[in-house]
Protein backbone atom coordinates (compact mmCIF):
# COMPACT_ATOMS: atom_id res chain seq x y z
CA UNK A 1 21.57 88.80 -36.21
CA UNK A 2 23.70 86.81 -33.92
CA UNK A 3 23.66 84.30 -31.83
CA UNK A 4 25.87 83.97 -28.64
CA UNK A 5 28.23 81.67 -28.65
CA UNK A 6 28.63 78.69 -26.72
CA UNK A 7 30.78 79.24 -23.57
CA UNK A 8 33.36 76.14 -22.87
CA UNK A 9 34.10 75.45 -18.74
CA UNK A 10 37.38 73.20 -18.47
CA UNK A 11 36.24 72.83 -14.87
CA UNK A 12 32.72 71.70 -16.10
CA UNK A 13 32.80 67.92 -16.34
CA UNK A 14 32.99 66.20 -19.89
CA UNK A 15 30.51 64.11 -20.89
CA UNK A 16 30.53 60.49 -21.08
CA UNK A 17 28.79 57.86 -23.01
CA UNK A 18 27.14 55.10 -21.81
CA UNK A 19 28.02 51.54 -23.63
CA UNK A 20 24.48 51.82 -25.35
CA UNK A 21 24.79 55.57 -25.86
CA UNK A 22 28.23 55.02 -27.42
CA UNK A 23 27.08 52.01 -29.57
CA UNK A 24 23.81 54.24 -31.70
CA UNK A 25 26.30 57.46 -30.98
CA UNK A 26 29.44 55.73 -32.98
CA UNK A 27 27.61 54.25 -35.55
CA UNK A 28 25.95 57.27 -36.48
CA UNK A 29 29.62 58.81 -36.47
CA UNK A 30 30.24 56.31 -38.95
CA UNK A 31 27.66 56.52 -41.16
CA UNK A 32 28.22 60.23 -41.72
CA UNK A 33 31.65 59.76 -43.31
CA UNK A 34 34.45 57.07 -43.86
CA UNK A 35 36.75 56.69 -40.83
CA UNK A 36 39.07 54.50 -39.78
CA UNK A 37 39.87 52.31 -36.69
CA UNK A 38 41.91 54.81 -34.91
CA UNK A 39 39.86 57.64 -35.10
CA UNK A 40 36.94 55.78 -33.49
CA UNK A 41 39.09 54.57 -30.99
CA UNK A 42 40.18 58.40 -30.16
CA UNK A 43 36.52 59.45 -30.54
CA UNK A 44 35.58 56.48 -28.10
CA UNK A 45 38.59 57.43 -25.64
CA UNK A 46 37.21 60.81 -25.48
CA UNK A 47 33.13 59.98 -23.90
CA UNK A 48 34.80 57.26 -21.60
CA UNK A 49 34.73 54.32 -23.56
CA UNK A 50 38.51 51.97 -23.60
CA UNK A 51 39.98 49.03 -23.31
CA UNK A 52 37.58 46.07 -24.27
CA UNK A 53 34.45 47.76 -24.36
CA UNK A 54 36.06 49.74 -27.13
CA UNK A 55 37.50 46.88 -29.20
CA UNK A 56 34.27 45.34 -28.67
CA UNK A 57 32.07 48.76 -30.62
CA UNK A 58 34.88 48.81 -33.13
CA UNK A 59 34.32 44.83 -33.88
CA UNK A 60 30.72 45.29 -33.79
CA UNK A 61 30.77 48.37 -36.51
CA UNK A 62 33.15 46.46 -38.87
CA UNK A 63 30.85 43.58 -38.79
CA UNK A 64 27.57 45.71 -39.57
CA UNK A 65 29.68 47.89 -41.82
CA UNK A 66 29.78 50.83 -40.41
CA UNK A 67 33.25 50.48 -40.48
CA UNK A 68 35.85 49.10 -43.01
CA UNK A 69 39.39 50.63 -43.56
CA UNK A 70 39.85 49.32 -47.30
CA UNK A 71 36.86 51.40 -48.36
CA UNK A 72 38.49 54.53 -45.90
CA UNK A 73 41.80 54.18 -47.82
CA UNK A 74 40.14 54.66 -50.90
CA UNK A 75 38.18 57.47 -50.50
CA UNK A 76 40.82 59.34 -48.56
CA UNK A 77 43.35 58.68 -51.62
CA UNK A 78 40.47 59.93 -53.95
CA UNK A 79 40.11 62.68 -51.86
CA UNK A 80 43.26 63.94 -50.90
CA UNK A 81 44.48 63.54 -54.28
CA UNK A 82 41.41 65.15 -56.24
CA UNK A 83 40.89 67.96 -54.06
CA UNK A 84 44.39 68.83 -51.92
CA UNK A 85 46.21 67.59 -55.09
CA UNK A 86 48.69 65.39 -53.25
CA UNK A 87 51.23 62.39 -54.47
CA UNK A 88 51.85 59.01 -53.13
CA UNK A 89 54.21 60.19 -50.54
CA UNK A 90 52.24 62.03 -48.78
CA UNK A 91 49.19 60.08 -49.07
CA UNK A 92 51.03 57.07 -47.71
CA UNK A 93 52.56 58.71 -45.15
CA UNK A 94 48.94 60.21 -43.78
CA UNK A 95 47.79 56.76 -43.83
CA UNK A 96 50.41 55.51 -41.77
CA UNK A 97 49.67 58.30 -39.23
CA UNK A 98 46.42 57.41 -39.02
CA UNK A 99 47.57 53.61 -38.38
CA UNK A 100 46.10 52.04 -41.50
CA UNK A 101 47.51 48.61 -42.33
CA UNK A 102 49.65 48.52 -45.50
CA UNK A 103 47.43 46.22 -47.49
CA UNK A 104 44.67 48.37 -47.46
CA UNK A 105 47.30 51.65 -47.92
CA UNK A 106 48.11 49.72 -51.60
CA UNK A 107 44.02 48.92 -51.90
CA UNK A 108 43.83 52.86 -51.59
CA UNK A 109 46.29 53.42 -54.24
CA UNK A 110 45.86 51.36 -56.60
CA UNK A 111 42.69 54.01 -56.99
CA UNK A 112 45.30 56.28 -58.23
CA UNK A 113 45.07 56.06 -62.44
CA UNK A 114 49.03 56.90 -63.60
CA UNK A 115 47.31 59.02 -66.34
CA UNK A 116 45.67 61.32 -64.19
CA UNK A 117 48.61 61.33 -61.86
CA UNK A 118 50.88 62.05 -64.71
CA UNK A 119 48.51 65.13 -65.80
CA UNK A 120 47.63 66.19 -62.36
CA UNK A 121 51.75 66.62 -61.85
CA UNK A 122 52.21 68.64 -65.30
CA UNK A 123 49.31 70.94 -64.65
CA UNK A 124 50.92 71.86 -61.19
CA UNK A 125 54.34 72.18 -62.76
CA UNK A 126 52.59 74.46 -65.31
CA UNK A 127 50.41 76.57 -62.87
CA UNK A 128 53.41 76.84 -60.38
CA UNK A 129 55.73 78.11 -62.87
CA UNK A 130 53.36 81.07 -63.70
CA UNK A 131 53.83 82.15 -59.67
CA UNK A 132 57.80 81.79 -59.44
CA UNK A 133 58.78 84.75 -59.95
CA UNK A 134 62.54 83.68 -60.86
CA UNK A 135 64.83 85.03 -63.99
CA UNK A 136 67.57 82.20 -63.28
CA UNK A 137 65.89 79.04 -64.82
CA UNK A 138 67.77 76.84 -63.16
CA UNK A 139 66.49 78.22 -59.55
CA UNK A 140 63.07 78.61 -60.79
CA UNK A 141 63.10 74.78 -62.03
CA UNK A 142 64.65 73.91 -58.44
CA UNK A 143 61.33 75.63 -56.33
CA UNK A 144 59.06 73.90 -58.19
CA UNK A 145 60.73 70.83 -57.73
CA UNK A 146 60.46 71.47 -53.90
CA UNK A 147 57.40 72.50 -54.06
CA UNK A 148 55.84 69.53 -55.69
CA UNK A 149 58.24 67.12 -53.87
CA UNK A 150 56.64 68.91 -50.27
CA UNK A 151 52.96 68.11 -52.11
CA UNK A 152 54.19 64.54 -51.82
CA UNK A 153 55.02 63.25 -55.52
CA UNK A 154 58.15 61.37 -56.55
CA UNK A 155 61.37 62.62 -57.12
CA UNK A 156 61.66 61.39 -60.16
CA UNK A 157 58.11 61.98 -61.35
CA UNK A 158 58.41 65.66 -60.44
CA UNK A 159 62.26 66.12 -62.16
CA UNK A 160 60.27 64.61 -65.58
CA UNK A 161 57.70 66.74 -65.70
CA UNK A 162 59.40 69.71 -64.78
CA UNK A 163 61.66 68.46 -67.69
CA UNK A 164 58.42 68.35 -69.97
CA UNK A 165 56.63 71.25 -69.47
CA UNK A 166 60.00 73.64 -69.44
CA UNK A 167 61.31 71.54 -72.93
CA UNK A 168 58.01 72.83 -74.51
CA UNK A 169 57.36 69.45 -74.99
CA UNK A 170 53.56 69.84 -73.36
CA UNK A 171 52.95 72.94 -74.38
């Protein structure tokens, strides 16, 4: 059984929020999962809300705690790194994008432990050498250094567990 989809006008007009519609609308946009300042303000731009009214919703949620950007650093770091597998780099460097202030980008990391980082990197130097399919070790140790410097972990970090695992060392 299917359903028919929902058909999308661009000439139909959008629809807007009113400042008490936006204010129950937000909130509830909040409470569903951790966001931070600037993607309320681009959900608020979107139903009509700017300027001061907007400030004035985002000042309101951060006071009734809808809204706080320490506790959204932290669980995107937890989450991006548990689940995507990710390193600082590119943790930090989401953050940024999504306009996070860099006290609470060091908050977020600090919920990084350097022993699960440290195992996390080995077990995707491990896994990723099983998929290169190189016979020159020295080019196979050089694409999984890319690799895991793309993923976003440190140079150095990645060259000394590559290092590890391919000494036997780990194994």
């Amino acid at each position: 059984m299917s359903y028919p989809r929902k058909e999308y006008n661009p000439d139909q007009p959008r629809k807007y929020w009113s400042l008490q519609e936006a204010k129950v609308k937000i909130a509830a946009y909040c409470a569903y999962q951790e966001r931070c300042q600037e993607e309320v303000r681009t959900k608020l731009a979107e139903k009509g809300q700017y300027g001061d009214q907007a400030e004035e919703l985002i000042s309101h949620l951060i006071e009734e705690g809808f809204l706080n950007e320490e506790r959204f650093a932290q669980a995107f770091v937890r989450g991006k790194f548990n689940l995507k597998k990710w390193g600082r780099n590119k943790i930090t460097q989401e953050l940024k994008l999504r306009k996070v202030s860099p006290n609470c980008i060091k908050s977020g990391l600090k919920e990084l432990d350097p022993e699960d980082y440290w195992q996390m990197l080995l077990g995707l130097v491990e896994k990723k050498s099983e998929f290169v399919k190189e016979s020159d070790q020295f080019k196979k140790k050089y694409k999984i250094q890319q690799y895991l410097i793309s993923r976003g972990f440190e140079s150095d970090l990645v060259q000394s567990a590559v290092e590890t695992v391919f000494s036997g060392q780990n194994l």
